[in-house]
Protein backbone atom coordinates (compact mmCIF):
# COMPACT_ATOMS: atom_id res chain seq x y z
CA UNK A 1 46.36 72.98 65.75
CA UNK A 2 49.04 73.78 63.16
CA UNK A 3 52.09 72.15 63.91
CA UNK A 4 54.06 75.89 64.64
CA UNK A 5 52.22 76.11 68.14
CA UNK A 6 51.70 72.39 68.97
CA UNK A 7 53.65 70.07 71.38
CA UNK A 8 55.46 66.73 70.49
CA UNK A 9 53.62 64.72 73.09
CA UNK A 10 50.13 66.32 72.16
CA UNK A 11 50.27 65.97 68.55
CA UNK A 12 50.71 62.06 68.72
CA UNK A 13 48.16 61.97 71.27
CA UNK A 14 45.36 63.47 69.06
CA UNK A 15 46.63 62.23 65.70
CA UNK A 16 44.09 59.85 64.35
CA UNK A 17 45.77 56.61 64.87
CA UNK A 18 45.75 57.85 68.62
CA UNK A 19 41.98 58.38 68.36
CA UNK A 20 41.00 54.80 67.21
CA UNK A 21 43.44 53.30 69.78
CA UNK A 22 41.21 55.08 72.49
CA UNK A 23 38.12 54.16 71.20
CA UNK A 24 39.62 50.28 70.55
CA UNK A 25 40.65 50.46 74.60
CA UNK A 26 36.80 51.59 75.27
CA UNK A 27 35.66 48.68 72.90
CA UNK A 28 37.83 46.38 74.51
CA UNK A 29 37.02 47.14 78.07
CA UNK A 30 33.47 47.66 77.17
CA UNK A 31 33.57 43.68 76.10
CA UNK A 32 36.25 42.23 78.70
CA UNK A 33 32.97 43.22 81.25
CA UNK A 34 30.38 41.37 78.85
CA UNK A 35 32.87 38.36 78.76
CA UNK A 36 32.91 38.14 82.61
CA UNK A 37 29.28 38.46 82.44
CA UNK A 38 28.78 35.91 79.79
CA UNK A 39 27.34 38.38 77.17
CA UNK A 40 30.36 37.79 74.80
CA UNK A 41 32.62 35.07 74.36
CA UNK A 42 35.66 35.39 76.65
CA UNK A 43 37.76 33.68 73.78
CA UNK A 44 36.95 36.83 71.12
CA UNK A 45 38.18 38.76 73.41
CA UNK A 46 41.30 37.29 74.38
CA UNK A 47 42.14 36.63 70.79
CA UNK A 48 41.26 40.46 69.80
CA UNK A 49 43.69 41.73 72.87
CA UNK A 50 46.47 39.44 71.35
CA UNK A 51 46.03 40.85 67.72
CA UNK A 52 45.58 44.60 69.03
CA UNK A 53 49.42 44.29 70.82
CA UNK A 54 50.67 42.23 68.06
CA UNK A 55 49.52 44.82 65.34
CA UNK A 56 48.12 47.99 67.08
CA UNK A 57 46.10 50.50 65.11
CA UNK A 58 48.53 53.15 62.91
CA UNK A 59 48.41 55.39 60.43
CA UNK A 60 47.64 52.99 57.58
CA UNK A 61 44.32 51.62 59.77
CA UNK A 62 43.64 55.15 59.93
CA UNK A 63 43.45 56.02 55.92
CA UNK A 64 41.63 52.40 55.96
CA UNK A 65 38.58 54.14 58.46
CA UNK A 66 38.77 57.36 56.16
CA UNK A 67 38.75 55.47 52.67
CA UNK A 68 35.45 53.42 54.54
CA UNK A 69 33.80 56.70 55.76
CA UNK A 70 34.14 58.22 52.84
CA UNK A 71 31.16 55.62 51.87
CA UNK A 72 29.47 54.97 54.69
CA UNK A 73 29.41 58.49 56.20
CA UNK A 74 29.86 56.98 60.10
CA UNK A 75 33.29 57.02 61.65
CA UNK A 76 32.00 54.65 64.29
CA UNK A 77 30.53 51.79 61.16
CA UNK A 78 33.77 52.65 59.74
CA UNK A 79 35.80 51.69 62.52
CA UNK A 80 34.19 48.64 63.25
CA UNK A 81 34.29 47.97 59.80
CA UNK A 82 37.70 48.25 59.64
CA UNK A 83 38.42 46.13 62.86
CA UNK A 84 36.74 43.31 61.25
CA UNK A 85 38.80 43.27 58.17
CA UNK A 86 42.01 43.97 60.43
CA UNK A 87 41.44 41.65 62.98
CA UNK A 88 39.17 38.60 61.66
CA UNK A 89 35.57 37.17 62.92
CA UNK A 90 36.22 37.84 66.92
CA UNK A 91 35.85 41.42 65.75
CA UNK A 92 31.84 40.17 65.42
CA UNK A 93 31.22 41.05 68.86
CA UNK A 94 32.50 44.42 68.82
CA UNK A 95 30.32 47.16 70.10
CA UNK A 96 28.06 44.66 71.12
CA UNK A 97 24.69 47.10 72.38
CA UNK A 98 26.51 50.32 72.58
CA UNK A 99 26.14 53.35 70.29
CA UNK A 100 28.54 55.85 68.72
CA UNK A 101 28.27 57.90 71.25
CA UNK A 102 29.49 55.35 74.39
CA UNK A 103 32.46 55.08 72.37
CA UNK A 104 33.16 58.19 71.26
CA UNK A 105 33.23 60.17 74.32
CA UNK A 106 34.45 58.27 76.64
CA UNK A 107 37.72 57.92 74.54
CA UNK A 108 37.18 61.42 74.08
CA UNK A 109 37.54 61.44 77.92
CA UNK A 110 40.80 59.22 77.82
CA UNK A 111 42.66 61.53 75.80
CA UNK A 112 41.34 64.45 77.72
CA UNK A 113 42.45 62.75 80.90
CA UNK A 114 46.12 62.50 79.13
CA UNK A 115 46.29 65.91 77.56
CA UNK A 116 45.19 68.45 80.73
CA UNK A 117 47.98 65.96 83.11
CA UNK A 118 50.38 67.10 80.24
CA UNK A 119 49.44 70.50 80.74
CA UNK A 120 49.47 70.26 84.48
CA UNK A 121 53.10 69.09 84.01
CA UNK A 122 53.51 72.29 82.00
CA UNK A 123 51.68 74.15 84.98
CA UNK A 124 54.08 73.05 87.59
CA UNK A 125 57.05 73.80 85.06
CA UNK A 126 55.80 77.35 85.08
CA UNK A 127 55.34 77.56 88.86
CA UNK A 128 58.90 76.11 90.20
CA UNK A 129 60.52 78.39 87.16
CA UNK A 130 58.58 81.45 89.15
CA UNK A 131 59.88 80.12 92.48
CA UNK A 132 63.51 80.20 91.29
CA UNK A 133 62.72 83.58 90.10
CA UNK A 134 61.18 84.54 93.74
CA UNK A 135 63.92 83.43 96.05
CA UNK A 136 66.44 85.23 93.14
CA UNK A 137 64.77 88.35 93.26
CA UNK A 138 63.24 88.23 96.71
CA UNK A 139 65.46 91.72 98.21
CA UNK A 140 65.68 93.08 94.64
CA UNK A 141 63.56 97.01 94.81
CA UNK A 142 61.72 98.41 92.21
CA UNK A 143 58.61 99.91 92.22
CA UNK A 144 55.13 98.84 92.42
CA UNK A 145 52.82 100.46 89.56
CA UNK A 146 48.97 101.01 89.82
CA UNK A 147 47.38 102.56 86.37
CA UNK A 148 51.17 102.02 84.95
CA UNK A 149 52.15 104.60 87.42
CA UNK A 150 54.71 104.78 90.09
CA UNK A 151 53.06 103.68 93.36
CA UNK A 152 55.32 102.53 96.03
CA UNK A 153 58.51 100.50 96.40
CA UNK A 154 58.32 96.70 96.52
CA UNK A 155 60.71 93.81 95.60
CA UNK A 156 60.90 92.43 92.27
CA UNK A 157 60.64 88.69 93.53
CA UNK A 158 56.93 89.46 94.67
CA UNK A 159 56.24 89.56 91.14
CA UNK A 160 56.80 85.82 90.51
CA UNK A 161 55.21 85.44 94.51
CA UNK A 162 52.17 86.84 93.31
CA UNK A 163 52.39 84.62 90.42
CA UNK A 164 53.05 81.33 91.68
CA UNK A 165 49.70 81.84 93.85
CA UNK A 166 47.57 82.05 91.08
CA UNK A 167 49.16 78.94 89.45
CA UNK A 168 48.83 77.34 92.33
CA UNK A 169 45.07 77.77 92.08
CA UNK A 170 44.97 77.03 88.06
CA UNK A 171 46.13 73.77 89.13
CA UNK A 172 43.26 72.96 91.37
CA UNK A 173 41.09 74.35 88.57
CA UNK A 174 42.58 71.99 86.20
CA UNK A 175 42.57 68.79 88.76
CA UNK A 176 39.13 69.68 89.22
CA UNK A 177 38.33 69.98 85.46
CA UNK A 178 40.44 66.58 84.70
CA UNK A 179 38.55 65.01 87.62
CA UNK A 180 35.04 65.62 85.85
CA UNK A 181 35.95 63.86 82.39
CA UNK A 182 37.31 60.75 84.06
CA UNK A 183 34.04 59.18 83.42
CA UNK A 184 33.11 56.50 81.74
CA UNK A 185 29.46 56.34 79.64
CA UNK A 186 28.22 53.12 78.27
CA UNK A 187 25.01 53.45 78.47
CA UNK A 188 23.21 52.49 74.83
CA UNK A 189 21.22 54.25 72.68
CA UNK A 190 19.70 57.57 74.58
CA UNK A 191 21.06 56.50 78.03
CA UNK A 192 18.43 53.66 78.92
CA UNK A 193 20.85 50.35 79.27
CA UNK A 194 18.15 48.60 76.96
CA UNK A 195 20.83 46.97 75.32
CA UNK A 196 23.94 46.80 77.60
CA UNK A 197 23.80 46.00 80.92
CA UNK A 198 24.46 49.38 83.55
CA UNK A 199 27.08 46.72 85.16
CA UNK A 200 29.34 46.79 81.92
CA UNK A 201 29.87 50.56 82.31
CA UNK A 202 30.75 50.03 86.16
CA UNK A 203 33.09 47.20 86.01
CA UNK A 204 35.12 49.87 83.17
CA UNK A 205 35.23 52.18 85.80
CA UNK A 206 36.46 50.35 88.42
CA UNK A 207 38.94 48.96 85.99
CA UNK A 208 39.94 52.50 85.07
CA UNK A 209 40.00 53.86 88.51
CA UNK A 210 37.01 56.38 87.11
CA UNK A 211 33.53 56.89 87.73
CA UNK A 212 29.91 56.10 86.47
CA UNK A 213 28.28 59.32 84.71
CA UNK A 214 25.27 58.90 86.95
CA UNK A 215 22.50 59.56 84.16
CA UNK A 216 23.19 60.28 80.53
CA UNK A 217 20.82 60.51 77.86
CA UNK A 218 23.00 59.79 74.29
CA UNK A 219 25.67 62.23 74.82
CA UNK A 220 27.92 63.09 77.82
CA UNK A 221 26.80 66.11 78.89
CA UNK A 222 28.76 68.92 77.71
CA UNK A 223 29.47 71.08 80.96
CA UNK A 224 32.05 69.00 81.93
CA UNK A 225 34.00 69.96 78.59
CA UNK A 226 33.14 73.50 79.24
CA UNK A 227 34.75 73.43 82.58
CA UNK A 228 37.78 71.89 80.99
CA UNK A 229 37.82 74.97 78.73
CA UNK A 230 37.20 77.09 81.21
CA UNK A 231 40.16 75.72 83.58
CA UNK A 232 42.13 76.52 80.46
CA UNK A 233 40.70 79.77 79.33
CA UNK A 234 41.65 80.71 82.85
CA UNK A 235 45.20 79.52 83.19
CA UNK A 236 45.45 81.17 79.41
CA UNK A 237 44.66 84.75 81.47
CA UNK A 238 47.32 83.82 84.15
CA UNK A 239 49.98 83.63 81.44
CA UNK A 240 48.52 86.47 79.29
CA UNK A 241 48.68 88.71 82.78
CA UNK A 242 52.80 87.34 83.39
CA UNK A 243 53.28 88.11 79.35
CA UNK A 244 51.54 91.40 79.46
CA UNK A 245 53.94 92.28 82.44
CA UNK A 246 56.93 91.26 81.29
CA UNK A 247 56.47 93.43 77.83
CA UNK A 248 56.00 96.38 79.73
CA UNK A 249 58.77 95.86 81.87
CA UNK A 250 60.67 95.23 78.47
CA UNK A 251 59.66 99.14 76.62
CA UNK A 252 62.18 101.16 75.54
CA UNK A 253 61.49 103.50 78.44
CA UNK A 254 61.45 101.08 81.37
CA UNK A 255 63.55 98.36 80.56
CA UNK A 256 63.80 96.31 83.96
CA UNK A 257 63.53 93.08 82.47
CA UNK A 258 63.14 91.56 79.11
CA UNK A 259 63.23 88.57 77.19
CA UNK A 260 66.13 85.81 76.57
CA UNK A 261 67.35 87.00 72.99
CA UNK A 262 69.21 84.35 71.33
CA UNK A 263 73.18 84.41 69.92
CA UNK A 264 72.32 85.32 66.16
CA UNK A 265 68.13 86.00 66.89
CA UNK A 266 67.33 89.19 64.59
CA UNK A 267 64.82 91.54 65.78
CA UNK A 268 63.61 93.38 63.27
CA UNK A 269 64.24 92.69 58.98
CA UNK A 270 65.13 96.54 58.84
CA UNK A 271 66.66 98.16 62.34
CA UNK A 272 68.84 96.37 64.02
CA UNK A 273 68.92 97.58 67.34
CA UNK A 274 65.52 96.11 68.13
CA UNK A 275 64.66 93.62 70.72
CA UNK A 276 61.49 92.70 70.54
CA UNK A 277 59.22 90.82 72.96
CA UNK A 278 57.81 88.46 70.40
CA UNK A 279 57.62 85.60 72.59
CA UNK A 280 55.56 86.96 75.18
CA UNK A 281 53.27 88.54 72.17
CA UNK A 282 53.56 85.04 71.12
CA UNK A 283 51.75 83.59 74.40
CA UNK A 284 49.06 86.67 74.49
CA UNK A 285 47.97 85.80 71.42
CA UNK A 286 47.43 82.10 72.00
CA UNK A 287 45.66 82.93 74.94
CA UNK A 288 42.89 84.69 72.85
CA UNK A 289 42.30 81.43 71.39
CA UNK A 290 41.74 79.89 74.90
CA UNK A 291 39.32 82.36 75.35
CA UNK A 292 38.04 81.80 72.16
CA UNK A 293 37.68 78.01 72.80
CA UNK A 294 35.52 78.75 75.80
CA UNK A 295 32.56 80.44 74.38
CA UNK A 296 32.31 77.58 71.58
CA UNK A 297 32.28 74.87 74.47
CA UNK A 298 29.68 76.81 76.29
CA UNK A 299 27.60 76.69 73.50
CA UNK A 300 28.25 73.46 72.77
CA UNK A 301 26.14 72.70 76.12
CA UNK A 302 22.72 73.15 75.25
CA UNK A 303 21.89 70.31 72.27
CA UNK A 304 18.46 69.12 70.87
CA UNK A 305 16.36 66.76 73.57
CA UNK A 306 18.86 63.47 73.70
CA UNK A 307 21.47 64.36 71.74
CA UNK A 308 22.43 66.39 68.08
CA UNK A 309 25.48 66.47 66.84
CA UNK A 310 25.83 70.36 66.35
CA UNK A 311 29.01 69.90 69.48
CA UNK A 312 30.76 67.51 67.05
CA UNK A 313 32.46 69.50 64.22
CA UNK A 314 33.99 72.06 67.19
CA UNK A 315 34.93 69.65 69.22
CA UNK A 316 36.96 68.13 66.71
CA UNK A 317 38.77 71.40 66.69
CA UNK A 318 38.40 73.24 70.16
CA UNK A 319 39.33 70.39 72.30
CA UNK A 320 42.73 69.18 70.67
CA UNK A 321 43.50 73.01 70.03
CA UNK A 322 43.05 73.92 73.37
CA UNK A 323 44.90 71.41 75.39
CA UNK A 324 48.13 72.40 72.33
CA UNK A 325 47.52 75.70 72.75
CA UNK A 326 47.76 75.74 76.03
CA UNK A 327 50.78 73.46 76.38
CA UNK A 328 52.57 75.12 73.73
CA UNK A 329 52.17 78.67 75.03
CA UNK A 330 52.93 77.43 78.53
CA UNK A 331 56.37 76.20 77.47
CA UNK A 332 57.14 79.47 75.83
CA UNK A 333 56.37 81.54 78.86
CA UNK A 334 58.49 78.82 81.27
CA UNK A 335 61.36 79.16 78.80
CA UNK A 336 60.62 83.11 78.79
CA UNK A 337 61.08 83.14 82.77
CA UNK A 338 63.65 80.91 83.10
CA UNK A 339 65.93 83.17 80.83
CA UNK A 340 64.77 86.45 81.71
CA UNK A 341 67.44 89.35 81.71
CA UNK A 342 66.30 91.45 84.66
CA UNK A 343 68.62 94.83 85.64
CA UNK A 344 68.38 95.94 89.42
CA UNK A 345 70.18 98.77 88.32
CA UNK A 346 67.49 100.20 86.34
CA UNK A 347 64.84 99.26 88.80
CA UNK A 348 66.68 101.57 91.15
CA UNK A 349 67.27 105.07 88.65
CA UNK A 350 63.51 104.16 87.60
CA UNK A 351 61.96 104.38 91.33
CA UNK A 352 64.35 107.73 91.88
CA UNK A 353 63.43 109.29 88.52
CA UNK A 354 60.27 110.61 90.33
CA UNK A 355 62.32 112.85 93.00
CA UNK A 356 60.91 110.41 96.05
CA UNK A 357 57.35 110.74 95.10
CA UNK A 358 56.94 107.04 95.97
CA UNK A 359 57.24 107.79 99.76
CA UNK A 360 54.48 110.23 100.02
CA UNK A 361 52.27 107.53 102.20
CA UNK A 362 55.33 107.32 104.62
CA UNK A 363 55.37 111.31 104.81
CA UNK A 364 51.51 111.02 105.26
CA UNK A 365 51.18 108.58 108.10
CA UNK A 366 54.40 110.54 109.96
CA UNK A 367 52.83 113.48 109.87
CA UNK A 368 49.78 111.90 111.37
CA UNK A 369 50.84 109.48 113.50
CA UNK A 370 54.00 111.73 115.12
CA UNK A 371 53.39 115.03 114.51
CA UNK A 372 49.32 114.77 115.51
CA UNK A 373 48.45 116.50 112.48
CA UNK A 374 44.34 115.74 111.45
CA UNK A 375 44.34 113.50 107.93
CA UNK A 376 43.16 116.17 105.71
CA UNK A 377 45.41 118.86 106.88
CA UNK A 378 48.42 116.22 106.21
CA UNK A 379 47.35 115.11 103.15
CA UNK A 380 47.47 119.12 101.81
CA UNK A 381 51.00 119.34 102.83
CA UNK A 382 52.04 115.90 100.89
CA UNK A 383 49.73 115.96 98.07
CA UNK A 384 50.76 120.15 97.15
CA UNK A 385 54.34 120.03 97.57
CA UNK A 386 54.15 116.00 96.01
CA UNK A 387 52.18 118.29 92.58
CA UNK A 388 55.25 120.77 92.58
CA UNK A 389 57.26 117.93 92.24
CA UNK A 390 55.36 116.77 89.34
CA UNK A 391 55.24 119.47 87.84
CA UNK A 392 59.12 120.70 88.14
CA UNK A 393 61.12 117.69 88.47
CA UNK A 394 62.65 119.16 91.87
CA UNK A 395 62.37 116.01 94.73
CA UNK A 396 60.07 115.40 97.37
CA UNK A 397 62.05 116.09 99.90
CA UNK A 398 63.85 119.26 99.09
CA UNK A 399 59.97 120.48 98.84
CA UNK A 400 59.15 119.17 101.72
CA UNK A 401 61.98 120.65 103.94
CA UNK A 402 61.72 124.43 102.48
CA UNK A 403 57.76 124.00 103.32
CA UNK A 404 56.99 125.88 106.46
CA UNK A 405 53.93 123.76 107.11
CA UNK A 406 55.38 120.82 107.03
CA UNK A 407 56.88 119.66 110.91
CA UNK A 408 58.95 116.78 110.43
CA UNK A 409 62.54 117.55 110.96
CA UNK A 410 65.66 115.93 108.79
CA UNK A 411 65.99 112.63 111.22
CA UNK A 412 61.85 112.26 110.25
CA UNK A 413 62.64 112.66 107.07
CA UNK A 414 65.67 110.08 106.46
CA UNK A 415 62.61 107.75 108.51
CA UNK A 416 59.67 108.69 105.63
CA UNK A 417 62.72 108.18 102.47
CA UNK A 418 64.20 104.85 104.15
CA UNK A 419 63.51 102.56 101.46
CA UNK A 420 64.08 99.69 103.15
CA UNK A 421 60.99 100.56 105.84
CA UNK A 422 58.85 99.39 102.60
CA UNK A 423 60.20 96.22 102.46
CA UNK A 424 60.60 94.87 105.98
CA UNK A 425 57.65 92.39 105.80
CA UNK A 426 59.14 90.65 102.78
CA UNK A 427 60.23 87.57 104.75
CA UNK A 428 56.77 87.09 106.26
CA UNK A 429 55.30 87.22 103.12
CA UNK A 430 57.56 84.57 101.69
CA UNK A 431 57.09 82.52 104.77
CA UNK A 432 54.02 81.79 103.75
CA UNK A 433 55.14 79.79 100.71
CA UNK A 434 57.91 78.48 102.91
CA UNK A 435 60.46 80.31 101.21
């Protein structure tokens, strides 16, 4: 990911310094096991852990690998390679009957495990910014919308309700998703233990706190990578759908709420009056990418009998990119609702720019309910004088009271236009999130 939409915290943890330090703590765990079971000698090991804390892997070990690969075309010969020449002989009993493969992705898995409980951090960010939003806005009407059109009155803080449900469930997405890479795979060449013993890999995981992969062949299988993409992809639509919302509520012609903009920001190079939403355009766009992500991992799944290597070269790209892209734009948005410039006012002149359209139901179920009229019959009377409305600009209710065919008196009426009827069950709805 290009540093413009990348964290901090996620760029160190994929740089490539990070990556052999993961694949040294695999190395290192793989042969603390094989010194407890006499495999290796427990001295190489100590003396490796000393040197490793004393002068951990950086940057320069990093161009050492590269400047190695560059001959030997293996990352994994390179890296051991340059372990030895870093560390001395101990570094002999290195990788002692694993493959590339063992190493590879279960570090892969480490920083996997560190990146998506970065992003849940983000996650949560998001959802307690939406819960200061709710309780904020929790009386505040404006008007629902179905196909962008006026539909009935609601309050504004059900908005960021609605929302902090469905972050609430990309979180257990995500747990679940972080939960399946939290393996550990040291199984040897094409998964048969002929050469490492099936204890190594479980003493690792008990050290960890992780689990066995039950059966591998030379890879880890690669659904558990798409369901971390997946988890993503999704929580990428939850912030596309809050981005997407909060640019319509920001046009010209609605303005109800709208983006922070900054003391000197500049919207536009040539008119300017404009405030743009580019920071929520920002976030839809790096959700595509999510998206995007997804359908590589997916078909990243299906490789050649034990294992190919067609899943590498993405990888390299969709996995770091992801978990950045997804941090990055999740920051944005948090930022975006913390700040957000919302205007009752215009919520209000918005739901009464229709002449009281929005309260046909009420008029409906009143004529029904109290005045015994059959469904069809009452939906004519709303629905034609509702049209005229439409059509003229006069409001509902001055229709409604010059229509002979309509029964319900003016007390009825103030009953079917009380705007707070609409939002009496607000509290119980809140309740539910104990708010």
């Amino acid at each position: 990911m290009i540093d413009r939409y990348s964290t901090p915290e996620l760029r160190a943890l994929w740089n490539e310094a990070s990556k052999y330090r993961a694949w040294l703590k695999v190395e290192l765990s793989a042969m603390d096991a094989q010194a407890t079971l006499g495999e290796v000698p427990r001295e190489a090991h100590t003396e490796l852990v000393q040197k490793s804390q004393a002068d951990p892997l950086d940057e320069a070990f990093a161009l050492r690998v590269a400047e190695i690969e560059a001959v030997t075309r293996h990352d994994i010969v390179a890296f051991t390679t340059a372990l030895s020449e870093r560390y001395g002989e101990a570094a002999r009993f290195i990788h002692h009957g694993l493959t590339s493969t063992d190493v590879v992705d279960t570090a892969q898995n480490l920083l996997l495990d560190a990146s998506l409980a970065l992003v849940m951090a983000d996650v949560q960010a998001m959802h307690a910014a939406c819960r200061t939003q709710a309780v904020a806005y929790k009386y505040t009407p404006t008007v629902g919308r179905t196909h962008g059109i006026h539909a009935e009155p609601m309050t504004f803080g059900l908005k960021f309700l609605n929302w902090m449900a469905t972050l609430d469930r990309d979180l257990e997405r995500l747990h679940a998703a972080r939960e399946r890479v939290r393996v550990v795979m040291l199984s040897g060449s094409v998964g048969t233990y002929a050469h490492v013993s099936p204890q190594v890999e479980e003493m690792v995981a008990v050290q960890w706190g992780w689990k066995v992969a039950l059966v591998t062949n030379q890879t880890l299988a690669r659904d558990r990578h798409a369901e971390v993409l997946s988890a993503l992809a999704i929580f990428g639509t939850t912030m596309e759908k809050i981005a997407v919302e909060i640019r319509h509520l920001q046009r010209s012609e609605v303005r109800e709420a709208m983006e922070p903009f900054g003391a000197g920001q500049k919207g536009s190079s040539s008119m300017p009056h404009k405030k743009n939403p580019i920071l929520t355009e920002n976030v839809t766009g790096l959700t595509r990418l999510l998206r995007g992500y997804l359908l590589t991992g997916l078909e990243n799944v299906p490789l050649w009998h034990e294992r190919d290597i067609s899943h590498s070269s993405a990888e390299r790209v969709i996995l770091p990119d992801a978990v950045q892209a997804a941090s990055y734009a999740a920051r944005r948005l948090t930022g975006v609702l913390r700040g957000l410039v919302v205007f009752p006012e215009r919520m209000l002149k918005n739901m009464n720019d229709l002449g009281g359209l929005v309260f046909s139901q009420r008029v409906l179920h009143l004529l029904i309910d109290d005045k015994g009229m059959a469904r069809e019959a009452a939906y004519g009377v709303v629905q034609r004088n509702a049209l005229q409305s439409w059509e003229t600009g006069e409001g509902l209710r001055e229709l409604l009271e010059r229509d002979p065919e309509n029964p319900l008196n003016a007390e009825d009426l103030d009953r079917a236009f009380d705007l707070q009827w609409y939002l009496r069950q607000v509290d119980h709805i809140y309740a539910r999130f104990g708010l």
